[in-house]
C-alpha atoms as a PDB file:
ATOM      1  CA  UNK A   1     -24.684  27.387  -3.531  1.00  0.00           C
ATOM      2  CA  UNK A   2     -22.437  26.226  -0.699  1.00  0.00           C
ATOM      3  CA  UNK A   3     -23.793  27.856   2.777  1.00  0.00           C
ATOM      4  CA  UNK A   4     -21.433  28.755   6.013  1.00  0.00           C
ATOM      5  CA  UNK A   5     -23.378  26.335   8.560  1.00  0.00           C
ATOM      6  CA  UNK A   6     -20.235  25.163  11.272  1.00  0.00           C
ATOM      7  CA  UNK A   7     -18.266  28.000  13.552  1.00  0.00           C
ATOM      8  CA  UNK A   8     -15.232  26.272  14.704  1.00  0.00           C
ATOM      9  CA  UNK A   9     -14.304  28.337  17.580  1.00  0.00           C
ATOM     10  CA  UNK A  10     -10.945  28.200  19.677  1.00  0.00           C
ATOM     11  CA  UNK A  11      -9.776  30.469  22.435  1.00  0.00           C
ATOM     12  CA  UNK A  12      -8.318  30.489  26.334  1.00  0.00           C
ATOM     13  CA  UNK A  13     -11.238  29.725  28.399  1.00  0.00           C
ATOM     14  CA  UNK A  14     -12.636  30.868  31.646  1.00  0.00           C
ATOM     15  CA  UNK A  15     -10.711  29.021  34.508  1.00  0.00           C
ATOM     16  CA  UNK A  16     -13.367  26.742  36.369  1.00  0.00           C
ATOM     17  CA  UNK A  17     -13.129  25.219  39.790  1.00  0.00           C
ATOM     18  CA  UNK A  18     -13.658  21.221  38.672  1.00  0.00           C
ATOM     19  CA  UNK A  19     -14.886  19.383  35.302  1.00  0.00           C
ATOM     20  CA  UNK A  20     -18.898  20.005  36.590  1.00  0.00           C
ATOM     21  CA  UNK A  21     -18.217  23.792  36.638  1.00  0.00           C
ATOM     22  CA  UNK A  22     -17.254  23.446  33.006  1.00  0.00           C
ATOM     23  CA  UNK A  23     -19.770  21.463  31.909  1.00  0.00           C
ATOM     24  CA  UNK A  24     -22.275  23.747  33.655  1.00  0.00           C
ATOM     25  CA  UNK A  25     -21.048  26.570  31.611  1.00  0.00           C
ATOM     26  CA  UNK A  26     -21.068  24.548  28.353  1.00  0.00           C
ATOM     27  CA  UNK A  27     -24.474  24.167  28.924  1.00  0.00           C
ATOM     28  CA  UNK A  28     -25.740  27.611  29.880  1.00  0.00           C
ATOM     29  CA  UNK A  29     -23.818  28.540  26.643  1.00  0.00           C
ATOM     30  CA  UNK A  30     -25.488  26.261  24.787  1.00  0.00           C
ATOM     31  CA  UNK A  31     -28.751  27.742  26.147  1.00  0.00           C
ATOM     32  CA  UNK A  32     -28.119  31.428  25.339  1.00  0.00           C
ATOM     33  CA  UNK A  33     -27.111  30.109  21.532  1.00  0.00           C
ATOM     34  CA  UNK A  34     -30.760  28.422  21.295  1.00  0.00           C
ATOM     35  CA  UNK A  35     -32.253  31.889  21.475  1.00  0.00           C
ATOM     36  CA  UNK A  36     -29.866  32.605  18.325  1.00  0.00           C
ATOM     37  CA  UNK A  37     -31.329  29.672  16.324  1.00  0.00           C
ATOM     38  CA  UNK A  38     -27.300  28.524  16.916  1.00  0.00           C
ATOM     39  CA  UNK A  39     -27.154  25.074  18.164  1.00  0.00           C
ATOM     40  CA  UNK A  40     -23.976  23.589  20.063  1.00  0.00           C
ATOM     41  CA  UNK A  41     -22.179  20.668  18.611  1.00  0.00           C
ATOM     42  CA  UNK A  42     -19.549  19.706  21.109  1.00  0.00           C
ATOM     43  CA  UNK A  43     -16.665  21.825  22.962  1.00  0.00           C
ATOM     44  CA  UNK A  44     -13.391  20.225  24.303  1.00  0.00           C
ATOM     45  CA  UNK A  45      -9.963  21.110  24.430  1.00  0.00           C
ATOM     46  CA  UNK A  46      -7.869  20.558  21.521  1.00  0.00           C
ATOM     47  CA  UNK A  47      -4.883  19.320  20.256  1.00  0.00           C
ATOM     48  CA  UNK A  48      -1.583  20.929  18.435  1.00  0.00           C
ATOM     49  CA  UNK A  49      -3.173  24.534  19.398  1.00  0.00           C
ATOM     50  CA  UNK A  50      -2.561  27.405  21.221  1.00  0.00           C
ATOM     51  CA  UNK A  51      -5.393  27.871  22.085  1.00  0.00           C
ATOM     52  CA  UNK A  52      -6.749  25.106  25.405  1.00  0.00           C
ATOM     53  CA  UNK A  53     -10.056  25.200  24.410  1.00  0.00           C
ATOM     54  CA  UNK A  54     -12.619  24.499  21.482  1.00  0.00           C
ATOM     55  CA  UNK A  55     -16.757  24.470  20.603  1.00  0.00           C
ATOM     56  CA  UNK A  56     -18.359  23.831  17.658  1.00  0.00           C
ATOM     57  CA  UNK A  57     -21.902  25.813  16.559  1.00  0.00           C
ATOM     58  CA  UNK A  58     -24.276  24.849  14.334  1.00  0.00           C
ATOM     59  CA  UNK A  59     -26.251  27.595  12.252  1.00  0.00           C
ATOM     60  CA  UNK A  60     -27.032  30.025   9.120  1.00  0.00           C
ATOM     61  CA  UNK A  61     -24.263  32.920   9.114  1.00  0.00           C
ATOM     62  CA  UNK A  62     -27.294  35.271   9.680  1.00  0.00           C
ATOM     63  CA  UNK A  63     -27.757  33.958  13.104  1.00  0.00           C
ATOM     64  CA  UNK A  64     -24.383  33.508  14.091  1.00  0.00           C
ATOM     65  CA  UNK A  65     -23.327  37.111  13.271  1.00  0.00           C
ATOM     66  CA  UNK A  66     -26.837  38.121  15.292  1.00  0.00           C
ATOM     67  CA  UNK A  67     -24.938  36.647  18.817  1.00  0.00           C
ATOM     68  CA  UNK A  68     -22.313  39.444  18.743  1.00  0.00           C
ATOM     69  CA  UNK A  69     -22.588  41.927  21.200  1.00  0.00           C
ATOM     70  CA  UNK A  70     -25.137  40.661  23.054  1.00  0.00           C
ATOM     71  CA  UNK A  71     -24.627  40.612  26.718  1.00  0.00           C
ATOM     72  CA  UNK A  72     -25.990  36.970  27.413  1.00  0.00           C
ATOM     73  CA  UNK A  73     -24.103  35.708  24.888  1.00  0.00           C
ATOM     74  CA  UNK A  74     -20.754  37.615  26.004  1.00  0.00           C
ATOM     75  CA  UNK A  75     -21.549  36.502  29.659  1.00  0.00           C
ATOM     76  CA  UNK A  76     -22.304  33.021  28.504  1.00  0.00           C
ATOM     77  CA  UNK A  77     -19.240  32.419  26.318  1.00  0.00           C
ATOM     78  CA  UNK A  78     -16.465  30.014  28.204  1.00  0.00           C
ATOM     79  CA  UNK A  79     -13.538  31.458  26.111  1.00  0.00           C
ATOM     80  CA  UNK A  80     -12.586  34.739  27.884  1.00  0.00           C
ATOM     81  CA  UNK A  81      -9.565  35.608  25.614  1.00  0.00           C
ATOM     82  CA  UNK A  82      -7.541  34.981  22.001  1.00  0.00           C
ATOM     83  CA  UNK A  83     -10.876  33.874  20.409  1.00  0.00           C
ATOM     84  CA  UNK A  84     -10.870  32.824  16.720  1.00  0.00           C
ATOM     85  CA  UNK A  85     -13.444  31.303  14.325  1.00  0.00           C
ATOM     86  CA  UNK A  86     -13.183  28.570  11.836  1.00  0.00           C
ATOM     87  CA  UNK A  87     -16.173  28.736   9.466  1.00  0.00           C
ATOM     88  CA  UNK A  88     -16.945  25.958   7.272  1.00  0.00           C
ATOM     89  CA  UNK A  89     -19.161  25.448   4.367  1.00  0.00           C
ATOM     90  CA  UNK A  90     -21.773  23.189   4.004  1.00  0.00           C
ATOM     91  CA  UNK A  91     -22.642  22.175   0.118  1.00  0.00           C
END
């Protein structure tokens, strides 16, 4: 049976001072998602959105349902408005 296992998520992100600011919060994010069992894939800004930026996590839906409302997790997360998921299935 087909599993959820990839969270595409876009959204307006947190406005940071230069590109090491951003990568520094990338990383912290991807830190607090490690204590999910949710791994981070890669993050960037897309194209033909809205939305100006874009991560990818890795994990069972289980886990990624566990990160909401959890205050290191909304701390941690770069996109501070118009957030919406992608999930994608994994045969």
């Amino acid at each position: 049976m087909p599993k959820f296992k990839y969270y595409i998520v876009y959204g307006n992100g947190k406005d940071w001072e230069n590109y090491e600011a951003f990568n520094e919060a990338f990383k912290k994010f991807g830190e607090v998602l490690k204590k999910y069992n949710m791994e981070l894939v890669l993050y960037g800004s897309p194209f033909g959105t809205t939305e100006g930026l874009v991560y990818v996590m890795k994990g069972n839906i289980e886990d990624y349902t566990s990160i909401f409302g959890n205050k290191d997790y909304e701390d941690a997360n770069p996109i501070e408005g118009g957030q919406r998921t992608n999930m994608v299935l994994k045969p």
